[in-house]
Protein backbone atom coordinates (compact mmCIF):
# COMPACT_ATOMS: atom_id res chain seq x y z
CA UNK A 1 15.74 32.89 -54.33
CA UNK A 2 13.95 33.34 -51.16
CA UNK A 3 11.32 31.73 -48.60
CA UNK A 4 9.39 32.52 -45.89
CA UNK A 5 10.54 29.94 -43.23
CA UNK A 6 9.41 29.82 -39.57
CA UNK A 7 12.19 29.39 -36.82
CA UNK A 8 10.82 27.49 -33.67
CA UNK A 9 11.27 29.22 -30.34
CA UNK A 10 10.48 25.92 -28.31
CA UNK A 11 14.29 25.19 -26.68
CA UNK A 12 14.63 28.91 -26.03
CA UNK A 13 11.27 28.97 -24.26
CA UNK A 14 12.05 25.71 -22.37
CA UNK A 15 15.16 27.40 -21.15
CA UNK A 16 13.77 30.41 -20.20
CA UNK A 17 11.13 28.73 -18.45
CA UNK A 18 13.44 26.97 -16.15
CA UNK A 19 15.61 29.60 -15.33
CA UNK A 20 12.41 31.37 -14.18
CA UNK A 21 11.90 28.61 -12.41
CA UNK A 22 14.57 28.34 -10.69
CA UNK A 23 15.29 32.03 -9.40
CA UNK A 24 11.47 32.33 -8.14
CA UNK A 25 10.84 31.03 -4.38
CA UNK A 26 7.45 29.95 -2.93
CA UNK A 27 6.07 29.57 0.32
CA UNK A 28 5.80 25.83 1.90
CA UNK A 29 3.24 26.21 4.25
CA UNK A 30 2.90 22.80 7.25
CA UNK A 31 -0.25 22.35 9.47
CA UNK A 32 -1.32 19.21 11.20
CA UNK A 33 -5.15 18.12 12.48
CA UNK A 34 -3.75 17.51 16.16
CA UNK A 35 -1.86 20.54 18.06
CA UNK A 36 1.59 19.02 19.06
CA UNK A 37 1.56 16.01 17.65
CA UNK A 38 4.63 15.91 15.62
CA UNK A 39 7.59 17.77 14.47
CA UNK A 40 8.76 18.42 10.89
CA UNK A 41 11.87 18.92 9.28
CA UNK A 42 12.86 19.58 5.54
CA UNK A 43 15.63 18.90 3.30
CA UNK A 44 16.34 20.52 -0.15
CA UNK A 45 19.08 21.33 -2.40
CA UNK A 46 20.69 24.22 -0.21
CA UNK A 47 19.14 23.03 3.47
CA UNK A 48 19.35 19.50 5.36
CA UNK A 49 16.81 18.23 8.12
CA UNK A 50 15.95 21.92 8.65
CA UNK A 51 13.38 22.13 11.36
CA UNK A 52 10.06 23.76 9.90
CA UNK A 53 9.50 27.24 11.90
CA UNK A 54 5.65 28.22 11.34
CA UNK A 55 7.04 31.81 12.00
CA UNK A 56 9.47 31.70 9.35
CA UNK A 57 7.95 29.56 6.74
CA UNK A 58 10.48 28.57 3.82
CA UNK A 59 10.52 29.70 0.70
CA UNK A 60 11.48 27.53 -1.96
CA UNK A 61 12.62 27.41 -5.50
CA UNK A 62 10.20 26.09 -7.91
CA UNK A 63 11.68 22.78 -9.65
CA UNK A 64 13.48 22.04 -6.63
CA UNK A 65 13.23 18.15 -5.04
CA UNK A 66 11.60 18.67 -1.48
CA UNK A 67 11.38 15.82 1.04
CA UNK A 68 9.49 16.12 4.25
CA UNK A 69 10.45 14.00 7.39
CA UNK A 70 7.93 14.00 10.48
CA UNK A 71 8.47 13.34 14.00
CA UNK A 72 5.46 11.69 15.72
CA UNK A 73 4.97 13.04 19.46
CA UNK A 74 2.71 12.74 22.24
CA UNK A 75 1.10 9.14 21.43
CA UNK A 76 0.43 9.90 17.77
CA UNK A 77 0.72 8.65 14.61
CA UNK A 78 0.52 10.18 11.01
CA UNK A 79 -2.45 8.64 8.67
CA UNK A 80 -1.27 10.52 5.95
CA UNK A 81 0.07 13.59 4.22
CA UNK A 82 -2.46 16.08 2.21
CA UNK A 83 -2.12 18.89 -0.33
CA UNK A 84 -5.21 20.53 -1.51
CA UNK A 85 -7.21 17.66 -0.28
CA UNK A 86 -4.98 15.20 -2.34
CA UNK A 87 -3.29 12.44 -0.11
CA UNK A 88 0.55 12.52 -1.21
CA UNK A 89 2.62 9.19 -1.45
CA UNK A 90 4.74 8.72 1.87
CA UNK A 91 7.32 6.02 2.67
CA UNK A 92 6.24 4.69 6.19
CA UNK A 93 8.30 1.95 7.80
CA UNK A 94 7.29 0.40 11.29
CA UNK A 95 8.26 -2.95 11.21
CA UNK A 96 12.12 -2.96 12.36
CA UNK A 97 11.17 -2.52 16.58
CA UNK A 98 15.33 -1.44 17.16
CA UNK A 99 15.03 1.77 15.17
CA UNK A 100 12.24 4.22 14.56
CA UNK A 101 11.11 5.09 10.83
CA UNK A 102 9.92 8.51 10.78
CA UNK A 103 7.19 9.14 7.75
CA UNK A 104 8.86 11.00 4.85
CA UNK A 105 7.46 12.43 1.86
CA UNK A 106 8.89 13.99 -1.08
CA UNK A 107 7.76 16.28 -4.03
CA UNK A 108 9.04 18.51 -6.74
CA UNK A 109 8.13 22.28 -5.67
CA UNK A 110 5.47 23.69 -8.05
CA UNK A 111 5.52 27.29 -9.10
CA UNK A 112 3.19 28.36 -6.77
CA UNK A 113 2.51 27.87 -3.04
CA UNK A 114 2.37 24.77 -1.47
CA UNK A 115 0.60 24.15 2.33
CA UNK A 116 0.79 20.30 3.07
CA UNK A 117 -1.33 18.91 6.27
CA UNK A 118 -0.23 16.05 8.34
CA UNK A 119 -3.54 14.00 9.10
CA UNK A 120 -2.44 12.50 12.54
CA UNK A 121 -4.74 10.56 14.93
CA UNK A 122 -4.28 8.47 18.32
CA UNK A 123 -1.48 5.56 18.28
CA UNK A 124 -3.18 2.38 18.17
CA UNK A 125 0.15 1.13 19.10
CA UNK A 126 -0.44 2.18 22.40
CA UNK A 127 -3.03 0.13 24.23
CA UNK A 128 -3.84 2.83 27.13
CA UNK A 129 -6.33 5.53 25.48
CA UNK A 130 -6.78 9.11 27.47
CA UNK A 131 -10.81 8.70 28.07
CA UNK A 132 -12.20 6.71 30.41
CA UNK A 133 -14.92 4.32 30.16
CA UNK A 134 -18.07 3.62 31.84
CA UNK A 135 -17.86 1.35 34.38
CA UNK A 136 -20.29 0.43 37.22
CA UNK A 137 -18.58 -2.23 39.83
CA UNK A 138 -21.90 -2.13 41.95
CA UNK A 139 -24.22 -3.29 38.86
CA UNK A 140 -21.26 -5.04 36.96
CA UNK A 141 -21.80 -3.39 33.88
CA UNK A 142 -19.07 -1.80 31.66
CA UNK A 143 -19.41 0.37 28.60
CA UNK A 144 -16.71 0.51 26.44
CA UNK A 145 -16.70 3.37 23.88
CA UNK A 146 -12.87 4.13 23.84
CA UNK A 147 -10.37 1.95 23.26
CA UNK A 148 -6.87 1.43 20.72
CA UNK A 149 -8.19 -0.61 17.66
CA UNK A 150 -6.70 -4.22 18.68
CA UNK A 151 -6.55 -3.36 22.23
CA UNK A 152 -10.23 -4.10 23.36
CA UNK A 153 -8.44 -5.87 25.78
CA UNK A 154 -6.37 -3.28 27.75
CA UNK A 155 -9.12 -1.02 27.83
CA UNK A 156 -11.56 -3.51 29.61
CA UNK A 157 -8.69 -4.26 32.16
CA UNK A 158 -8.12 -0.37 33.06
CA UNK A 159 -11.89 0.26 32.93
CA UNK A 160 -11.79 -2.55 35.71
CA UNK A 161 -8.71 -2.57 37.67
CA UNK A 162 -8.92 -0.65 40.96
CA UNK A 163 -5.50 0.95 42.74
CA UNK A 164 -5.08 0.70 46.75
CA UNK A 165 -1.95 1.15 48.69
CA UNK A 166 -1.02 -2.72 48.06
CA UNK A 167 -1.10 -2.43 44.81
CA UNK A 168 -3.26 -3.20 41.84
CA UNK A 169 -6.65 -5.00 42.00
CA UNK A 170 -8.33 -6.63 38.28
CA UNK A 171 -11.95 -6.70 38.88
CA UNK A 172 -12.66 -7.82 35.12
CA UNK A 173 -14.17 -11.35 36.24
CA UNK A 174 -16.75 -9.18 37.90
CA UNK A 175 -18.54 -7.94 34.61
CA UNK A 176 -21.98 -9.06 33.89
CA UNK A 177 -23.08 -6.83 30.96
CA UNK A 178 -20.13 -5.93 28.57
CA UNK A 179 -21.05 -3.30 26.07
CA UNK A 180 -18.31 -2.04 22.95
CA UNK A 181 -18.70 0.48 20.42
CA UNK A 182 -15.96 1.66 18.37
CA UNK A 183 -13.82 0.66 15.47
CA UNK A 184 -13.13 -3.67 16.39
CA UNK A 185 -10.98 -6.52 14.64
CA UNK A 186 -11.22 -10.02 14.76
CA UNK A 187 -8.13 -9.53 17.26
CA UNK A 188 -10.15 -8.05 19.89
CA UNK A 189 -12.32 -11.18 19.51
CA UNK A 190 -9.91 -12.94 20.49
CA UNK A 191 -8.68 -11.19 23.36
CA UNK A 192 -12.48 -11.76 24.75
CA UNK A 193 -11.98 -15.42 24.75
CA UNK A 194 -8.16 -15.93 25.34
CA UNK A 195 -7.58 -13.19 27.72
CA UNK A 196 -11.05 -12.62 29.68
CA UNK A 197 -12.06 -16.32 29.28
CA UNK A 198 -12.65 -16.61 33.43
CA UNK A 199 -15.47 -14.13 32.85
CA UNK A 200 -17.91 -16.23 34.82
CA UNK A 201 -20.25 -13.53 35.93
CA UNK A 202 -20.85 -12.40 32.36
CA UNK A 203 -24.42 -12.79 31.08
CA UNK A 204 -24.76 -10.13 28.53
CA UNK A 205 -22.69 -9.19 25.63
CA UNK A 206 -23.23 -6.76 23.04
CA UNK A 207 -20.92 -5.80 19.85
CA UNK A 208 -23.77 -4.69 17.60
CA UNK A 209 -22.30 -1.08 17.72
CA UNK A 210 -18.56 -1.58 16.37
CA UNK A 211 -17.04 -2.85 12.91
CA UNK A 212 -14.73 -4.60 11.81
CA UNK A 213 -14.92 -7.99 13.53
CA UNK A 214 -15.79 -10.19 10.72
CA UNK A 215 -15.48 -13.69 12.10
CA UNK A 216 -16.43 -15.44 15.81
CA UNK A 217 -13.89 -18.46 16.08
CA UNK A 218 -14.84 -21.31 16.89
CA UNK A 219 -14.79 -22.17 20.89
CA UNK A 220 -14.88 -18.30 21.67
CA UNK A 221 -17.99 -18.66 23.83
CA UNK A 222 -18.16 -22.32 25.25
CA UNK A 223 -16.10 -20.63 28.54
CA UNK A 224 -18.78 -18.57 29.58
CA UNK A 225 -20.79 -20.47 31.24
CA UNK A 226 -23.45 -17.63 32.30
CA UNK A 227 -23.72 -16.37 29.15
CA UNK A 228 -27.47 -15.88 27.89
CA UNK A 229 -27.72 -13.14 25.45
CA UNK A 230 -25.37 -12.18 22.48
CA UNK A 231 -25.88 -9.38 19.95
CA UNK A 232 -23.02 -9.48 17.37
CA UNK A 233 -22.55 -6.35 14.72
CA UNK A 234 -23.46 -6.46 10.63
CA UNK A 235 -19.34 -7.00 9.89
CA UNK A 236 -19.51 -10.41 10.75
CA UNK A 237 -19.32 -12.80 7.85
CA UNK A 238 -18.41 -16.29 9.41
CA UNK A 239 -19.41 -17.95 13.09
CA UNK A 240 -17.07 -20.78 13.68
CA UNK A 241 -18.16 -24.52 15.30
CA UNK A 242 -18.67 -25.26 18.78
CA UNK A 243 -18.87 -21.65 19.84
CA UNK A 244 -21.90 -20.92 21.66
CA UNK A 245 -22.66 -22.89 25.07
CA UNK A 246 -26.15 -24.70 26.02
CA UNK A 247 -27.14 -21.47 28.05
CA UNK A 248 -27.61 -19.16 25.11
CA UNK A 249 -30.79 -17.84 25.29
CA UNK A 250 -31.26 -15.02 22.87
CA UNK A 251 -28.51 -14.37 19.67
CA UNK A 252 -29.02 -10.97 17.53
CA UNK A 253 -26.89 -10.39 14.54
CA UNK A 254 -27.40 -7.30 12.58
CA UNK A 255 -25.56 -8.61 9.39
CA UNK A 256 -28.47 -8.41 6.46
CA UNK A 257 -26.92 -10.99 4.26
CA UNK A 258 -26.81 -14.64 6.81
CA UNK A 259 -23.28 -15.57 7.55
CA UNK A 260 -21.64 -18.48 7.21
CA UNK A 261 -22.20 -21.10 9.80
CA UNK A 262 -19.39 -23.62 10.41
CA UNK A 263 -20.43 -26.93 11.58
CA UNK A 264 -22.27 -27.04 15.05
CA UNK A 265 -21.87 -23.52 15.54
CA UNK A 266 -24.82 -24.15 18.20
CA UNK A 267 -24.01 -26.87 19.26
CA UNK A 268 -26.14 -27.94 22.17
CA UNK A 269 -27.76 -24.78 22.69
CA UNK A 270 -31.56 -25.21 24.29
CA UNK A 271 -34.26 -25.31 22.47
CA UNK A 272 -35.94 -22.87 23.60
CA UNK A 273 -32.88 -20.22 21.99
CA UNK A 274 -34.42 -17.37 19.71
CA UNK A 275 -32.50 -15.81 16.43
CA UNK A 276 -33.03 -12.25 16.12
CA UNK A 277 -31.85 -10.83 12.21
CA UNK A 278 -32.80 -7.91 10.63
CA UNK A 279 -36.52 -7.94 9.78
CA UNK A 280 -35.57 -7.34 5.46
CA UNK A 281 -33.42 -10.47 5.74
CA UNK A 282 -35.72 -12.53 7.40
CA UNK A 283 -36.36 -14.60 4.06
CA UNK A 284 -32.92 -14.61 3.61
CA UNK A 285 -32.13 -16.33 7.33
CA UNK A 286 -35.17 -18.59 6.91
CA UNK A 287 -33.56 -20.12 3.32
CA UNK A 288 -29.99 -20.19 4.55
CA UNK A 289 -28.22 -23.83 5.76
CA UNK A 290 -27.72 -24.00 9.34
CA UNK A 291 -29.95 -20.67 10.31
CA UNK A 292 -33.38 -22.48 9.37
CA UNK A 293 -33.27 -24.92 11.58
CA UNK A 294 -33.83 -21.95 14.23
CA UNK A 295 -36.58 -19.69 15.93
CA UNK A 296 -36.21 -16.57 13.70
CA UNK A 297 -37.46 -13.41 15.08
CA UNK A 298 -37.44 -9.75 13.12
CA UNK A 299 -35.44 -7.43 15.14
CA UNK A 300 -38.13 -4.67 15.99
CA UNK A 301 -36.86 -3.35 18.90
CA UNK A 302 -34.06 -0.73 19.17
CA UNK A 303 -33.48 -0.16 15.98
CA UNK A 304 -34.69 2.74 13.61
CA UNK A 305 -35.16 4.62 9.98
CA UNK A 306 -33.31 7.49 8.77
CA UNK A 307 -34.48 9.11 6.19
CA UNK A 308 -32.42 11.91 4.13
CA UNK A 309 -34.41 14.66 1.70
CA UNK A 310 -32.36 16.21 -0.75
CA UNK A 311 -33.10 20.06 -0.89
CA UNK A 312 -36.10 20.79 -2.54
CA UNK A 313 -34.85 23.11 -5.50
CA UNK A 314 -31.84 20.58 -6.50
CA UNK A 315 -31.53 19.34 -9.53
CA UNK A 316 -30.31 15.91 -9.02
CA UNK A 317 -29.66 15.39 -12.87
CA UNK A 318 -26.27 17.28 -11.82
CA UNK A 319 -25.73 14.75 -8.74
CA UNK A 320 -26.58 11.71 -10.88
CA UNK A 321 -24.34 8.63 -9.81
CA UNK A 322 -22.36 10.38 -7.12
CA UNK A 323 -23.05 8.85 -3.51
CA UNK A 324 -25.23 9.85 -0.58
CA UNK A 325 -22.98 7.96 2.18
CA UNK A 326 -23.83 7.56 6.15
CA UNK A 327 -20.75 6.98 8.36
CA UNK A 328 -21.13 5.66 11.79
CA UNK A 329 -19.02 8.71 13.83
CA UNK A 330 -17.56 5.97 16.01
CA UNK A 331 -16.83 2.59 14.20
CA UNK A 332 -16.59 4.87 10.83
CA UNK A 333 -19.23 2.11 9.04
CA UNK A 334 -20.11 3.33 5.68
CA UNK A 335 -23.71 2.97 3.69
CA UNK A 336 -24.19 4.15 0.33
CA UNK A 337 -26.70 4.81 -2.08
CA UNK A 338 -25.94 5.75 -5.75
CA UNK A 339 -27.83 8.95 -6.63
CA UNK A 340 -30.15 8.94 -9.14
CA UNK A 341 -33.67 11.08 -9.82
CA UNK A 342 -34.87 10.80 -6.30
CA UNK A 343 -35.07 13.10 -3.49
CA UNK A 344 -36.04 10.87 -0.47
CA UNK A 345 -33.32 8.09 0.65
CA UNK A 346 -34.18 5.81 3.68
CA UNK A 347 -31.46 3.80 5.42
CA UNK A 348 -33.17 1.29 7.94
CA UNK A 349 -31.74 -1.01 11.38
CA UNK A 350 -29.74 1.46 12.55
CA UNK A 351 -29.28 0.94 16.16
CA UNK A 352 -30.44 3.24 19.00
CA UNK A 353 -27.45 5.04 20.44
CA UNK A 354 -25.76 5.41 17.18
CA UNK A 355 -24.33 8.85 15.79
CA UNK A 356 -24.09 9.60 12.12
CA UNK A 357 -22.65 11.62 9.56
CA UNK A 358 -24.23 11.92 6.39
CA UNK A 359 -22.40 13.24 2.84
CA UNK A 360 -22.86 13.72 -0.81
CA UNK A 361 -19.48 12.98 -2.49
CA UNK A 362 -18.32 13.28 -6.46
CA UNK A 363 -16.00 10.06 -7.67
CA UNK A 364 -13.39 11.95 -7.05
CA UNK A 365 -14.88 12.18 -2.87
CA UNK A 366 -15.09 15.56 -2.81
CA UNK A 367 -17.94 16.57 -0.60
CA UNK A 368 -20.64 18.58 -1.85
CA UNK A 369 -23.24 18.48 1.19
CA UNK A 370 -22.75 17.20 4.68
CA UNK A 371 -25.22 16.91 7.60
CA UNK A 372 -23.14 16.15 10.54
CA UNK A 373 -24.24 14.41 13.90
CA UNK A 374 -27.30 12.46 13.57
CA UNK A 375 -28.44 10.61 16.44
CA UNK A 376 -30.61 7.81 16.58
CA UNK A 377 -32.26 7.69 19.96
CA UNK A 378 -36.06 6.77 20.29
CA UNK A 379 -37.72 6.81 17.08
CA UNK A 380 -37.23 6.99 13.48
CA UNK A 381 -35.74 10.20 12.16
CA UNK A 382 -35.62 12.09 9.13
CA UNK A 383 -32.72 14.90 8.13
CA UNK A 384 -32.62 17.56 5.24
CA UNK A 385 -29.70 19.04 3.47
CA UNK A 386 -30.02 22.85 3.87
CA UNK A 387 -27.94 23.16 0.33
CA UNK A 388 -25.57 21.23 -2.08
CA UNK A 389 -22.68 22.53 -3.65
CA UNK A 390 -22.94 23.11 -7.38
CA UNK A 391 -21.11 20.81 -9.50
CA UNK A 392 -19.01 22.79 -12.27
CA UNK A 393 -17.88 21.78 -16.06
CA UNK A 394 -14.86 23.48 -17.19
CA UNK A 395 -14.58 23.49 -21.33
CA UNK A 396 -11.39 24.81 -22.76
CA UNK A 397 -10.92 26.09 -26.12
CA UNK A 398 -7.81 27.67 -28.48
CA UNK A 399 -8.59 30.42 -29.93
CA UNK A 400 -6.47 31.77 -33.07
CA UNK A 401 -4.61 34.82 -32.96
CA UNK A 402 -7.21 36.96 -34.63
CA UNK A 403 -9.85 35.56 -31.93
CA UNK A 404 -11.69 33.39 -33.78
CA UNK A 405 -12.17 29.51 -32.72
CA UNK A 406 -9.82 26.92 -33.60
CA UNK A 407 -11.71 24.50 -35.93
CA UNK A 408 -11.26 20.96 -35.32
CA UNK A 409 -8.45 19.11 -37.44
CA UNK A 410 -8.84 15.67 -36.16
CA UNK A 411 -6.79 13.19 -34.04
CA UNK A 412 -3.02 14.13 -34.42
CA UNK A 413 -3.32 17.10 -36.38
CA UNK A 414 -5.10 19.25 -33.95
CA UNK A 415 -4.96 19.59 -30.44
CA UNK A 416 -4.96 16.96 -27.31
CA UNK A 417 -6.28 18.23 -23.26
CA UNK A 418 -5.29 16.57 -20.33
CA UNK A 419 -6.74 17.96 -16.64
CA UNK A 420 -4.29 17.45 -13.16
CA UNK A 421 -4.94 18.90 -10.11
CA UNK A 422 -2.24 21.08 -8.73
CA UNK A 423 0.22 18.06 -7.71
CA UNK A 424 0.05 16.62 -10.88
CA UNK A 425 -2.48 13.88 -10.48
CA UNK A 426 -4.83 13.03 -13.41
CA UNK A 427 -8.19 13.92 -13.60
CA UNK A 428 -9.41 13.26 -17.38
CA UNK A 429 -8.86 14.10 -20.70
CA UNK A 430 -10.34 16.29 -23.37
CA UNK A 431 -11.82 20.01 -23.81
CA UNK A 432 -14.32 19.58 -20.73
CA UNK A 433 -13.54 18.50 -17.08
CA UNK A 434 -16.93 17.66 -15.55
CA UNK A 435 -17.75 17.62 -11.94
CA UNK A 436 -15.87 20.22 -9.92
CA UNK A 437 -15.94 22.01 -6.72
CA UNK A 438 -15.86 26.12 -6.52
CA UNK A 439 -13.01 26.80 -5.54
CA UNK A 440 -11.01 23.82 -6.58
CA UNK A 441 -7.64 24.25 -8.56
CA UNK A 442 -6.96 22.52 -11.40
CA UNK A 443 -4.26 22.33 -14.13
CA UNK A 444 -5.07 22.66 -17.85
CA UNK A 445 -2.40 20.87 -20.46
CA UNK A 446 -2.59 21.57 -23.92
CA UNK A 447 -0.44 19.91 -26.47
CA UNK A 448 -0.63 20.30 -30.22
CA UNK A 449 -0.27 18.23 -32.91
CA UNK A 450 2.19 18.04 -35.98
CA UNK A 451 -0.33 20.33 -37.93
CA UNK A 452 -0.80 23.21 -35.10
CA UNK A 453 3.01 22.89 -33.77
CA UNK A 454 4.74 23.86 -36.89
CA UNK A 455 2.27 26.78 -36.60
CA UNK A 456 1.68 28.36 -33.29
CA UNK A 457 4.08 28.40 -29.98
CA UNK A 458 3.36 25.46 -27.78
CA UNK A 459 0.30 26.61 -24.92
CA UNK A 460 1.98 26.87 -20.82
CA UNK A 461 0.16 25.26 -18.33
CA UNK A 462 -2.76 26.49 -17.18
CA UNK A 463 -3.95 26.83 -13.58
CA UNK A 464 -7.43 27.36 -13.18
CA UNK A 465 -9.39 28.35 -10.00
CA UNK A 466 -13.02 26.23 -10.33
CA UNK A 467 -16.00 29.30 -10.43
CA UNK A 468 -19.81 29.05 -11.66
CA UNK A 469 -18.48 30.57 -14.93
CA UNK A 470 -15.92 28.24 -16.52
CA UNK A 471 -15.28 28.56 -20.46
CA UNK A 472 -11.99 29.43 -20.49
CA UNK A 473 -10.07 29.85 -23.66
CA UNK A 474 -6.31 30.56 -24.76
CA UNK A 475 -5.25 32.67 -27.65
CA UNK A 476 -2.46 31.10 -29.64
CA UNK A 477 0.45 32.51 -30.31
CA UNK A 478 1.89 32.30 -33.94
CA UNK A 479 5.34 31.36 -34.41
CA UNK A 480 8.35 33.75 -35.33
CA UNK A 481 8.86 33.92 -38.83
CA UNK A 482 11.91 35.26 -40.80
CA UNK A 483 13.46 35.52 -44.30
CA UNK A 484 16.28 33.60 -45.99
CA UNK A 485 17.67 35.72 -48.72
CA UNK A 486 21.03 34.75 -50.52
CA UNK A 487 22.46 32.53 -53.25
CA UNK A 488 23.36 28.83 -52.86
CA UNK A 489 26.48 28.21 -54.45
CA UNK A 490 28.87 25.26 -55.16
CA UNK A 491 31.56 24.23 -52.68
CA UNK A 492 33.98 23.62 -55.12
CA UNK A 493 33.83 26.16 -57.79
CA UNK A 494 31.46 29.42 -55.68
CA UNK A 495 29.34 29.48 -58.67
CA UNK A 496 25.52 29.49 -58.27
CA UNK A 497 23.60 26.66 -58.64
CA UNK A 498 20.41 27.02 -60.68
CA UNK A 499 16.93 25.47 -59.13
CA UNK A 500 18.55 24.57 -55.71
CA UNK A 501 15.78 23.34 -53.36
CA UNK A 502 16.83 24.44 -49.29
CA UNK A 503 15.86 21.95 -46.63
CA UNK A 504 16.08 23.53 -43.07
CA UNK A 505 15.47 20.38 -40.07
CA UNK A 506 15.10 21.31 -36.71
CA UNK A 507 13.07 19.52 -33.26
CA UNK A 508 9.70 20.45 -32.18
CA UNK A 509 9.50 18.88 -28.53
CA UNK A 510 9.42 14.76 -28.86
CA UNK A 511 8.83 15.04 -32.70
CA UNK A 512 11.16 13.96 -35.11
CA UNK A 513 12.78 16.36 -37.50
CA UNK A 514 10.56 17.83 -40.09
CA UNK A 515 11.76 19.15 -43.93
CA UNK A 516 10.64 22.35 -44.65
């Protein structure tokens, strides 16, 4: 008796597969956004804490465990590691102040080359930034437009302080017009009133161009007793009680939705004080508790439109939900709008003296059109996107091995697709991947069913570099068959047995054991 029985390959194949693995070496490529800013070593199975020679890069085994330790130098500080525009987990510990924690990341080497970039930026642990700010001693004003996050503070007194040969001289009570822009928190806020509270020349303050402060405390500006106008930014969310002083003549606040107003947040002020909100949230102001009981006033002065056209041959069917976003290139504020049929966006009260980016990003934030450095001076302004990157579908289908296309054989039976990018991050699942860039790499995973897998060999992963023409397809590969021929005889007596049925078990990856 005989029978045709198929032998599975998969254990060989999985061992073959890793000893490839293992005896071929890639490259491990290391840039960083800010030229001598750090130093990076690397540890792996056969090297410890070797220092990272650009000239020399490493080459590495794939399936080998790499971790990454940076040194931060020169006053900066790592935001975050990146590979192919994918932010990588890193273990970051500043908290202990007796020991330093150097940023460390680890990964399993791929098999294929890997460049990692260290996104570093200014240490807003350090209070003294490297550009000077505008200060005028013989007017009294002061511009701040660089400063440490959380160190408004320090920045004002160096703006301010004046060197001679006895020594240093702080000239901070002498401001009477304080201007900030840049990225703010609630800290700096109250480093304004703790710190500079003795201000007692200051009669104009303006915060409308930074973000982040979200709440005035209460108190913060009964010590200033020339104080007359205040214009606060759209971040803040809460004004606390008691904080203004009877002097105030003129508030603005650019936040569209009212905040909330504590009790007596104006306490005292004169009569004769105006409210300046943005002129679409008038209604909103004039219904809220606590603003109505003020002289409203549309802000119509300094403040502008921006509108963005989309190019005129796009087809924004293919840009449908993704975002058009504005960031402010100083406090990095973010507007959105969802995408939809239009061509014509208009974002409104932006400030005079503002800069802005403007980008078209997928849910995934890649970014398909950019228009970079806006300004908004005099007058309303309008912007165009030359182009937009075209989105890309990628549709994957098995073909059998005499080329035609695999038919579908349901859940379980059949077949099951699952889309990483190269790091092994999950993008989606099934035949199509929607929504790519050109140029983009991503990783194709097939896995069949009970049905297909006693059939064909089990599909590698695929990598696949993103083009405009994207239906890929794999050929499967059937697998090896052989033939059993012999008798089955009794263990006791060797005679043959008549009508034996042969059962052969074996594994087929996570399965259980099939009889044949």
């Amino acid at each position: 008796m005989k029978r045709i029985i198929p032998i599975f390959a998969l254990l060989l194949c999985q061992l073959t597969a890793i000893a490839q693995s293992e005896e071929t070496k890639y490259t491990l490529t290391f840039q960083n956004n800010l030229e001598g800013s750090c130093a990076l070593y690397y540890t792996t199975e056969s090297q410890y804490n070797k220092p990272y020679d650009n000239d020399n890069k490493p080459m590495i085994a794939a399936g080998q465990n790499v971790v990454i330790e940076l040194i931060e130098k020169n006053g900066c500080q790592l935001v975050n590691f990146v590979s192919t525009d994918t932010i990588m987990d890193s273990r970051i510990d500043r908290t202990n102040a007796h020991y330093t924690y150097h940023p460390i990341t680890e990964f399993i080497m791929p098999e294929h080359d890997v460049t990692i970039t260290a996104v570093m930026q200014f240490n807003p642990d350090l209070p003294d930034h490297p550009v000077d700010n505008d200060w005028n001693e013989a007017t009294g004003s002061l511009v701040v437009t660089h400063f440490t996050t959380g160190h408004l503070f320090e920045a004002i007194d160096k703006a301010t302080t004046i060197e001679s040969e006895y020594g240093e001289s702080h000239r901070y009570g002498n401001i009477v017009s304080l201007t900030v822009a840049g990225k703010a928190i609630n800290q700096d806020m109250s480093d304004i009133e703790g710190k500079l509270r003795n201000l007692g020349k200051l009669q104009y303050l303006d915060l409308s161009r930074t973000d982040g402060i979200t709440e005035i405390f209460q108190y913060m500006f009964n010590t200033f007793p020339n104080l007359r106008t205040i214009v606060m930014p759209a971040s803040v969310g809460k004004i606390g009680s008691y904080t203004f002083n009877a002097d105030l003549e003129s508030f603005t606040i650019y936040a569209t939705t009212p905040p909330k107003l504590e009790e007596y947040a104006f306490y005292k002020t004169s009569p004769l004080l105006t409210i300046y909100v943005p002129a679409e949230s008038l209604p909103l102001y004039a219904a809220a508790d606590g603003w109505k009981n003020f002289n409203l006033m549309p802000i119509t002065q300094g403040v502008h439109k921006l509108t963005v056209n989309m190019p005129a041959n796009a087809d924004m069917q293919q840009y449908k939900d993704m975002s058009l976003e504005l960031v402010n290139t100083k406090t990095a504020q973010t507007r959105r709008y969802v995408l939809n049929s239009q061509k014509q966006y208009t974002f409104t009260n932006l400030i005079e003296g503002t800069q802005y980016n403007i980008y078209i990003r997928n849910v995934r934030e890649d970014i398909l059109g950019s228009i970079l450095a806006v300004d908004i001076d005099k007058q309303d302004v309008e912007a165009t996107f030359a182009d937009l990157k075209t989105p890309r579908d990628i549709t994957l289908q098995l073909l059998l091995p005499d080329g035609s296309i695999l038919p579908s054989l349901g859940d379980g039976a059949g077949v099951s697709f699952t889309w990483t990018d190269i790091v092994g991050n999950y993008l989606a699942a099934g035949a199509t991947l929607t929504g790519q860039m050109e140029g983009a790499r991503v990783i194709a995973k097939v896995k069949l069913g009970q049905q297909l897998g006693t059939q064909y060999v089990q599909p590698a992963d695929t990598m696949i570099t993103v083009s405009d023409r994207n239906d890929v397809t794999l050929r499967l590969t059937p697998l090896p068959q052989t033939e059993l021929i012999g008798t089955v005889t009794a263990a006791a007596t060797g005679l043959p047995i008549r009508g034996a049925n042969i059962a052969v078990t074996q594994q087929l990856g996570a399965l259980d054991a099939y009889r044949l």
